[in-house]
C-alpha atoms as a PDB file:
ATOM      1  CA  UNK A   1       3.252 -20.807   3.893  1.00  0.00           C
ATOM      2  CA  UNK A   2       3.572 -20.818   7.564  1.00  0.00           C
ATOM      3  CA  UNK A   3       5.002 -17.760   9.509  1.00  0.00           C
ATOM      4  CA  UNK A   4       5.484 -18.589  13.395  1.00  0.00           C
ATOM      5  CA  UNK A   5       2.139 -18.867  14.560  1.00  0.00           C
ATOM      6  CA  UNK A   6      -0.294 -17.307  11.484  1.00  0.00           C
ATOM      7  CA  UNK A   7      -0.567 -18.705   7.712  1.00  0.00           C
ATOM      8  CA  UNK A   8      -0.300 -17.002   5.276  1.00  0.00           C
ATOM      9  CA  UNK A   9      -1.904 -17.669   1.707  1.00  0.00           C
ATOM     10  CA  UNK A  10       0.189 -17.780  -1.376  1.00  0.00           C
ATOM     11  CA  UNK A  11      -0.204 -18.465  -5.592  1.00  0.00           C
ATOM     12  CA  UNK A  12       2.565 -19.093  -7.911  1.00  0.00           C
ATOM     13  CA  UNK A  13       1.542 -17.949 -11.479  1.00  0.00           C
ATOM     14  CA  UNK A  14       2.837 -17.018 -14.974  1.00  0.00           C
ATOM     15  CA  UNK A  15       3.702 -13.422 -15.001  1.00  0.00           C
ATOM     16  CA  UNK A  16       0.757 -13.031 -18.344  1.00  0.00           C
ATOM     17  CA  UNK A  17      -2.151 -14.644 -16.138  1.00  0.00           C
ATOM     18  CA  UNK A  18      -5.235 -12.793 -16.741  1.00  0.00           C
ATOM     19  CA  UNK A  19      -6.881 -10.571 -14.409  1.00  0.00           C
ATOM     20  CA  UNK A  20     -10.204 -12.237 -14.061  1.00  0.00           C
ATOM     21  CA  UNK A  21      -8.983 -15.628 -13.246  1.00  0.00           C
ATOM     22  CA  UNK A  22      -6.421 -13.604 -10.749  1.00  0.00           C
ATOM     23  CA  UNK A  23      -9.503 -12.369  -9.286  1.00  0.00           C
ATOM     24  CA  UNK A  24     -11.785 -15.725  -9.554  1.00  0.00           C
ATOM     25  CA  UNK A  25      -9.155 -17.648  -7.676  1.00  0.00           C
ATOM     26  CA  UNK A  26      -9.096 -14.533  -4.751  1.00  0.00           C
ATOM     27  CA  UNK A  27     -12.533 -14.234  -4.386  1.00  0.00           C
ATOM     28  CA  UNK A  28     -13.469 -18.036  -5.319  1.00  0.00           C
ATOM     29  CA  UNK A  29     -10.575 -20.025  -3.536  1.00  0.00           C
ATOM     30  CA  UNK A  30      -9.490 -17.459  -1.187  1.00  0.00           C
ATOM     31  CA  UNK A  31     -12.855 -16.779  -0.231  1.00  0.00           C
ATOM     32  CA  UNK A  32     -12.143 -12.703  -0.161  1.00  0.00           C
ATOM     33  CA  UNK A  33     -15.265 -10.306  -0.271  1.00  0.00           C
ATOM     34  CA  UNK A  34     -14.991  -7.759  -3.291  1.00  0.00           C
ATOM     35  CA  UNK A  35     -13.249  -4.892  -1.724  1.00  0.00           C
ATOM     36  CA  UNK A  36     -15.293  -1.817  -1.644  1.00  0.00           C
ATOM     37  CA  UNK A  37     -11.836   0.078  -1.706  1.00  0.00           C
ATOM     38  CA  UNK A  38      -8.286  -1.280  -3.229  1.00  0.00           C
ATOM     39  CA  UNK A  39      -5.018   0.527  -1.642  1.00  0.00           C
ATOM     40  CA  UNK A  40      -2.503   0.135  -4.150  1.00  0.00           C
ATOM     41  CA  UNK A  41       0.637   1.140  -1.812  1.00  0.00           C
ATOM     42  CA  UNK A  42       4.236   2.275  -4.271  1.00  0.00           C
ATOM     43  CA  UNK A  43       7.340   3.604  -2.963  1.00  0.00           C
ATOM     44  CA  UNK A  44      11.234   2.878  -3.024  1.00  0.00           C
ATOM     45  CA  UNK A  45      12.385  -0.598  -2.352  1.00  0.00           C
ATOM     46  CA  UNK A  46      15.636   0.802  -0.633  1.00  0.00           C
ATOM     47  CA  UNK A  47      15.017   0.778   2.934  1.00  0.00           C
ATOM     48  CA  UNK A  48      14.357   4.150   4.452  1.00  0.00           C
ATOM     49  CA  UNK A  49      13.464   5.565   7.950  1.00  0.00           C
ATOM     50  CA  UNK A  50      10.426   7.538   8.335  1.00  0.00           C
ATOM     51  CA  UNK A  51      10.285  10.696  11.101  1.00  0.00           C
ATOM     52  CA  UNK A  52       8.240   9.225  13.832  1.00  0.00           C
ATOM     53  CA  UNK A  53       5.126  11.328  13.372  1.00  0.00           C
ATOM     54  CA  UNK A  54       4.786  10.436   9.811  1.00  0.00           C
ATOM     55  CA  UNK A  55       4.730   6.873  10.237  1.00  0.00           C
ATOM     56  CA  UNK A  56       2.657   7.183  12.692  1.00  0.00           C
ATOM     57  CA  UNK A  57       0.243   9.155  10.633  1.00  0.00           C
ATOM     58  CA  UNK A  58       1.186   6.318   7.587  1.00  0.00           C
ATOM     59  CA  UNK A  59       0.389   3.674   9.898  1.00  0.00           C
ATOM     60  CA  UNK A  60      -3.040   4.892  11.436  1.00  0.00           C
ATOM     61  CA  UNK A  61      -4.034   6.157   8.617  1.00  0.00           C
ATOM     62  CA  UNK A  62      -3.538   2.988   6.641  1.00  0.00           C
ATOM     63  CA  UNK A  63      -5.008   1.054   8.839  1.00  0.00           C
ATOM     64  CA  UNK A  64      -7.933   3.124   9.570  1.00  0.00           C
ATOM     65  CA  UNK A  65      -9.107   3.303   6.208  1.00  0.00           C
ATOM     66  CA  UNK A  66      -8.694  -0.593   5.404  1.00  0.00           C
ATOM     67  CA  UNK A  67     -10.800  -1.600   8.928  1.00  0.00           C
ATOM     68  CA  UNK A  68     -13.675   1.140   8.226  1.00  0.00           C
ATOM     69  CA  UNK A  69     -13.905   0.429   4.167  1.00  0.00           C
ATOM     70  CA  UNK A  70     -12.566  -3.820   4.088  1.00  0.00           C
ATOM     71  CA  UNK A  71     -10.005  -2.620   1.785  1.00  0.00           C
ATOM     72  CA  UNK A  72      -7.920  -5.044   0.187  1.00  0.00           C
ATOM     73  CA  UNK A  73      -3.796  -3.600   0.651  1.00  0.00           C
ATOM     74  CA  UNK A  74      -1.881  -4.251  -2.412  1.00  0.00           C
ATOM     75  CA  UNK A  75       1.813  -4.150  -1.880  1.00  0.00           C
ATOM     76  CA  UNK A  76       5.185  -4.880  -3.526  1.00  0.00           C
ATOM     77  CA  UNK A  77       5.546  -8.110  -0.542  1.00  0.00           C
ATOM     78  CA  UNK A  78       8.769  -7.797  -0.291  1.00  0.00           C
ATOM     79  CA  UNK A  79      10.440  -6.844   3.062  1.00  0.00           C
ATOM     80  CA  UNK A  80      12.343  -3.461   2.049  1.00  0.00           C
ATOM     81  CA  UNK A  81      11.464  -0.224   1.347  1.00  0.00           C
ATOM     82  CA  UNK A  82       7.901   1.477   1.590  1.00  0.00           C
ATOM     83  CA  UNK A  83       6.793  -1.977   2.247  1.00  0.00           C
ATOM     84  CA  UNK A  84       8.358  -2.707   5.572  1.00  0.00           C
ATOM     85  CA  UNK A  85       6.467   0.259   6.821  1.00  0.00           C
ATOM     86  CA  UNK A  86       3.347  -1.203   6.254  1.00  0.00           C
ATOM     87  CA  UNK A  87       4.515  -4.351   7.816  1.00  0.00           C
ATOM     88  CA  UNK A  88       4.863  -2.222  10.556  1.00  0.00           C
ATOM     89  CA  UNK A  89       1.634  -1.620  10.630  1.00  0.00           C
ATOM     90  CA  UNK A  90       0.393  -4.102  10.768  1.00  0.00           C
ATOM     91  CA  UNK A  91       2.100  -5.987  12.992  1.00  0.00           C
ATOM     92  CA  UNK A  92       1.243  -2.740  15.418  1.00  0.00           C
ATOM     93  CA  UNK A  93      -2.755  -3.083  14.692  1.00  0.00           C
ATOM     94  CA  UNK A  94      -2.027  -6.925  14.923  1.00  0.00           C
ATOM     95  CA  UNK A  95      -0.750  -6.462  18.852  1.00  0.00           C
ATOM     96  CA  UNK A  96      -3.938  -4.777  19.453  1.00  0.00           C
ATOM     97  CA  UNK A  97      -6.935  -5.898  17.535  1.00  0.00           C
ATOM     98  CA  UNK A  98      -8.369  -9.327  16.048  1.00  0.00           C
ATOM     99  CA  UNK A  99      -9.024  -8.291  13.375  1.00  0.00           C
ATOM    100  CA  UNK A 100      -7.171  -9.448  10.433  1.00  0.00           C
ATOM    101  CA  UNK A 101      -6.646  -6.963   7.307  1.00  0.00           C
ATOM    102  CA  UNK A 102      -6.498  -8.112   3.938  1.00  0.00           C
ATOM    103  CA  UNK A 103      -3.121  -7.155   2.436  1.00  0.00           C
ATOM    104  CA  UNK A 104      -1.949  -8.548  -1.176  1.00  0.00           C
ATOM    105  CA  UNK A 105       1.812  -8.679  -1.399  1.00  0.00           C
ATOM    106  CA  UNK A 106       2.081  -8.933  -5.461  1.00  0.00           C
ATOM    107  CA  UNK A 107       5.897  -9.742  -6.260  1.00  0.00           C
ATOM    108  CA  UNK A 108       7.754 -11.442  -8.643  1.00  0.00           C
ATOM    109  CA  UNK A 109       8.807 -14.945  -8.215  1.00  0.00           C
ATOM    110  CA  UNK A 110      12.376 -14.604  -9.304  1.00  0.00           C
ATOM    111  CA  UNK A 111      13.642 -11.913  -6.274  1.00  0.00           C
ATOM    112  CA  UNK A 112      12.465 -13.940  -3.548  1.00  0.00           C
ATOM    113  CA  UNK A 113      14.780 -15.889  -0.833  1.00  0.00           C
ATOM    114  CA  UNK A 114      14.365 -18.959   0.118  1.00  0.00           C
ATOM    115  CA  UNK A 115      11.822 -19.876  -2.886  1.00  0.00           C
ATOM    116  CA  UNK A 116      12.600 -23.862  -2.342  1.00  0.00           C
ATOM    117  CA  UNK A 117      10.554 -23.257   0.766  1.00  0.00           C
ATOM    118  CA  UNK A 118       7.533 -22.453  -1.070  1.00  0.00           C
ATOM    119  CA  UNK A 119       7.889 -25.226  -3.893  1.00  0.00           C
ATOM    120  CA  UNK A 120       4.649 -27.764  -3.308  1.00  0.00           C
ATOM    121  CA  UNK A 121       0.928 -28.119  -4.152  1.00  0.00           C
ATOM    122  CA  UNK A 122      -1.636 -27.669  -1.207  1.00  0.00           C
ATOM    123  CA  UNK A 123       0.795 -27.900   1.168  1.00  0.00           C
ATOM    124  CA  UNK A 124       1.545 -25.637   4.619  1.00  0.00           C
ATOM    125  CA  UNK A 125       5.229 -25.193   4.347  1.00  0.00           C
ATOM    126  CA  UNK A 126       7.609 -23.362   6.891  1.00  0.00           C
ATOM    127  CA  UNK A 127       9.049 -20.065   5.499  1.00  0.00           C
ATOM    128  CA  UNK A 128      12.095 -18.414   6.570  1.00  0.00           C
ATOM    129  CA  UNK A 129      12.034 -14.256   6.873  1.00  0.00           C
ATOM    130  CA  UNK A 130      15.493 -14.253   7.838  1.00  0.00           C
ATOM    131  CA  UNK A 131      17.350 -12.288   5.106  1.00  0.00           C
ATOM    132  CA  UNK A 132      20.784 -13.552   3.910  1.00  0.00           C
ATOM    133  CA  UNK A 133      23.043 -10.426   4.076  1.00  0.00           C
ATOM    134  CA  UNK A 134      25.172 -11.830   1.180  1.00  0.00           C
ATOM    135  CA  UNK A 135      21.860 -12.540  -1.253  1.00  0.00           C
ATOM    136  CA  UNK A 136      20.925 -10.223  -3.867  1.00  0.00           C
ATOM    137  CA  UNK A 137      17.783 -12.172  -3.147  1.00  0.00           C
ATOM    138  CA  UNK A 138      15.074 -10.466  -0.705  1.00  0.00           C
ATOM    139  CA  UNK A 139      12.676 -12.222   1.817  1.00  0.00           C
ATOM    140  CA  UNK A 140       8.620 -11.641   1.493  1.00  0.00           C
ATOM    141  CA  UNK A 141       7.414  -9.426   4.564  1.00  0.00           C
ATOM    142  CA  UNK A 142       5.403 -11.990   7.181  1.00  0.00           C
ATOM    143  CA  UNK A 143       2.486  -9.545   7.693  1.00  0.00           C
ATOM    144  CA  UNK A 144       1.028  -9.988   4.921  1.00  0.00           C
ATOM    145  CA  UNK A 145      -2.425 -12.442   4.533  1.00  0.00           C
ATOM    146  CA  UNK A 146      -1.511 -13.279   0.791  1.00  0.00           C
ATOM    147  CA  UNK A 147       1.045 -13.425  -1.774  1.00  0.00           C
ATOM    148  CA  UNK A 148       0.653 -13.759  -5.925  1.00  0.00           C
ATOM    149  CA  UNK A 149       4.350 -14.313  -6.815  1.00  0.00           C
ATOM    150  CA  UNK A 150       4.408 -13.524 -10.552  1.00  0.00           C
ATOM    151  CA  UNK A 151       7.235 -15.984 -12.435  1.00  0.00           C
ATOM    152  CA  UNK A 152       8.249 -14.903 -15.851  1.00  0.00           C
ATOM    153  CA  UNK A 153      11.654 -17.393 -16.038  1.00  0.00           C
ATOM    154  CA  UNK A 154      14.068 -15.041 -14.340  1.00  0.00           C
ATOM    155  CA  UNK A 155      16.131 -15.010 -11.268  1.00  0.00           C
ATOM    156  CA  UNK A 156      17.026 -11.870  -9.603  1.00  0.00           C
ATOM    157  CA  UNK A 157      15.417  -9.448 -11.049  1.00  0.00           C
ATOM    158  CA  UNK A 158      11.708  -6.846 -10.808  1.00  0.00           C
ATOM    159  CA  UNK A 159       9.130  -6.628 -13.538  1.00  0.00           C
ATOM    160  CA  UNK A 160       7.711  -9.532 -13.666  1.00  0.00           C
ATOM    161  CA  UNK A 161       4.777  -8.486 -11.395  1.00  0.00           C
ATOM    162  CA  UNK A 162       4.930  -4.899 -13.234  1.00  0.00           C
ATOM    163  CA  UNK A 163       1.730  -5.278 -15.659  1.00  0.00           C
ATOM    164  CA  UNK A 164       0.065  -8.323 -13.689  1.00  0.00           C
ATOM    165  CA  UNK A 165      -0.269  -5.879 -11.056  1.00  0.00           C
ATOM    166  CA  UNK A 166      -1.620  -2.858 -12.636  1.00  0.00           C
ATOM    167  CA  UNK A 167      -4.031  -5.115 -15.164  1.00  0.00           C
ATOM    168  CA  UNK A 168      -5.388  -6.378 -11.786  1.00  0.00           C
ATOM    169  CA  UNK A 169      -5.747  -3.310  -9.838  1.00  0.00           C
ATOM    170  CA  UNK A 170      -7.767  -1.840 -12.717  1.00  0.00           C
ATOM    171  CA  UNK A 171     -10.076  -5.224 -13.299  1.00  0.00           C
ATOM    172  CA  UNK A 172     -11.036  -4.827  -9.765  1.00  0.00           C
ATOM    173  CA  UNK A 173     -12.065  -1.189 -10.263  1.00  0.00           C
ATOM    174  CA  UNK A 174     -14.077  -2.129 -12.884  1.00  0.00           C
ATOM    175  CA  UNK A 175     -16.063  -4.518 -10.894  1.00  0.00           C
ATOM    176  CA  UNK A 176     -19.984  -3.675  -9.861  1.00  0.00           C
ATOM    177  CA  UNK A 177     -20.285  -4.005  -6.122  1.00  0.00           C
ATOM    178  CA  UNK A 178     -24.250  -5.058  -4.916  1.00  0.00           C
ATOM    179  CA  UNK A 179     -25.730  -2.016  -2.810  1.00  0.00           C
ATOM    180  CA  UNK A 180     -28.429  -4.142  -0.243  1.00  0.00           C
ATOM    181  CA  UNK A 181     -29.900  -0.535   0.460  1.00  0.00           C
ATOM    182  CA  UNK A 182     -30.567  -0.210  -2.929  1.00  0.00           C
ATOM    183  CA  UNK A 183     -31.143  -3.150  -4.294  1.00  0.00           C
ATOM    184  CA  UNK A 184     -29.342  -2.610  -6.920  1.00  0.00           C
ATOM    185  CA  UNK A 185     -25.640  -3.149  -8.551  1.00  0.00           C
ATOM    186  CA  UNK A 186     -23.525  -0.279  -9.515  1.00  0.00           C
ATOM    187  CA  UNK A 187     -19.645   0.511 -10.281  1.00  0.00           C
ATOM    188  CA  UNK A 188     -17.578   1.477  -7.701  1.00  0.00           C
ATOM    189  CA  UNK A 189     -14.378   4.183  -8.261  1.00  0.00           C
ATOM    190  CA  UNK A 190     -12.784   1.591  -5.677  1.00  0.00           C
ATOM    191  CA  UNK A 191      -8.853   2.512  -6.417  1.00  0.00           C
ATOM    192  CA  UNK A 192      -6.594   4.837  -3.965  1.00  0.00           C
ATOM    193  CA  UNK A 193      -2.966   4.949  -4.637  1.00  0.00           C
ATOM    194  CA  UNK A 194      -1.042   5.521  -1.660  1.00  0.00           C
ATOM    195  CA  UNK A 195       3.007   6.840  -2.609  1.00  0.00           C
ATOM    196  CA  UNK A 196       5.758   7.246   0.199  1.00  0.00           C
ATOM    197  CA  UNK A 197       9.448   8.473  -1.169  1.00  0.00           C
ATOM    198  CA  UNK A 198      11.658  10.459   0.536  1.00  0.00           C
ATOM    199  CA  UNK A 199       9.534  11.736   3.863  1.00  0.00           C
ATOM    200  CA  UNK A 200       6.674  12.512   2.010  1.00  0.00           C
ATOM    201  CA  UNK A 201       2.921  11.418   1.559  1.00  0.00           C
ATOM    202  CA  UNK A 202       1.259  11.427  -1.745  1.00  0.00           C
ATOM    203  CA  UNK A 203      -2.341   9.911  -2.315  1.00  0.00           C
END
């Protein structure tokens, strides 16, 4: 999927695929390094403004602790809500730094707009963000680096990517991470779950 000038890396699957091929294909096909820490970001899906000083301290803080960790950023995908404040984000660290963060936008196949644009095999296809204000459809937010898009048969509606999600947020947590300094392998408590609803913070 092609967003203006960056790509963007999506997978179509069946809303029952198991975690560890989930996690094969990411670190396998996509190439992604085990994160050390996995943000698991929840909120509303309505949009919402947040005061300026606590998105700024949303926004730094996010993106401090993904840069200094190589957290992976797991995320609803779509652009509303909670999640548009991360896209936010990142598009702010993206103005200033290089460096690209890894943030999973893990949403079900049946709410997203303009789906035909993503229908091929190994392709780069052009996507369009721009929201139809009639649709009870919702665009996927550009900003992020990859999308699973979890298809259970249904049009219009969440919960498909409900249990896909949280069986692969807690296979990853379960993973053993190699310590060089130590030589050894050892599990890693790698999960922080970051809430924002109604002005307010909760970790």
């Amino acid at each position: 999927m092609q967003i203006n000038i960056s790509t963007t890396i999506y997978v179509r699957v069946s809303y029952d695929t198991k975690p560890d091929l989930l996690l094969h294909l990411m670190t396998k096909e996509w190439q992604l390094d085990l994160p050390k820490l996995l943000i698991s970001v929840h909120g509303g899906l309505q949009n919402f403004e947040l005061q300026p000083k606590l998105k700024q301290v949303f926004g730094k803080g996010l993106i401090k602790a993904a840069m200094t960790t190589g957290a992976w950023i797991f995320t609803g995908g779509v652009n509303t809500g909670v999640i548009r404040h991360v896209g936010d984000a990142l598009k702010d660290h993206a103005s200033k730094s290089r460096g690209k963060i890894c943030t999973i936008g893990i949403a079900p196949w049946g709410i997203v707009e303009n789906q035909e644009d993503l229908v091929g095999k190994d392709v780069v296809r052009p996507y369009q963000t721009m929201s139809n204000p009639m649709s009870k459809l919702t665009v996927l937010n550009s900003l992020h680096s990859h999308f699973i898009l979890a298809d259970n048969g249904t049009t219009g509606k969440y919960g498909a990517e409900v249990k896909l999600r949280r069986q692969l947020e807690k296979h990853i947590s379960l993973q053993k991470i190699n310590t060089r300094e130590w030589n050894q392998q050892c599990p890693s408590d790698r999960g922080l779950v970051l809430c924002i609803q109604n002005q307010r913070l909760c970790f």
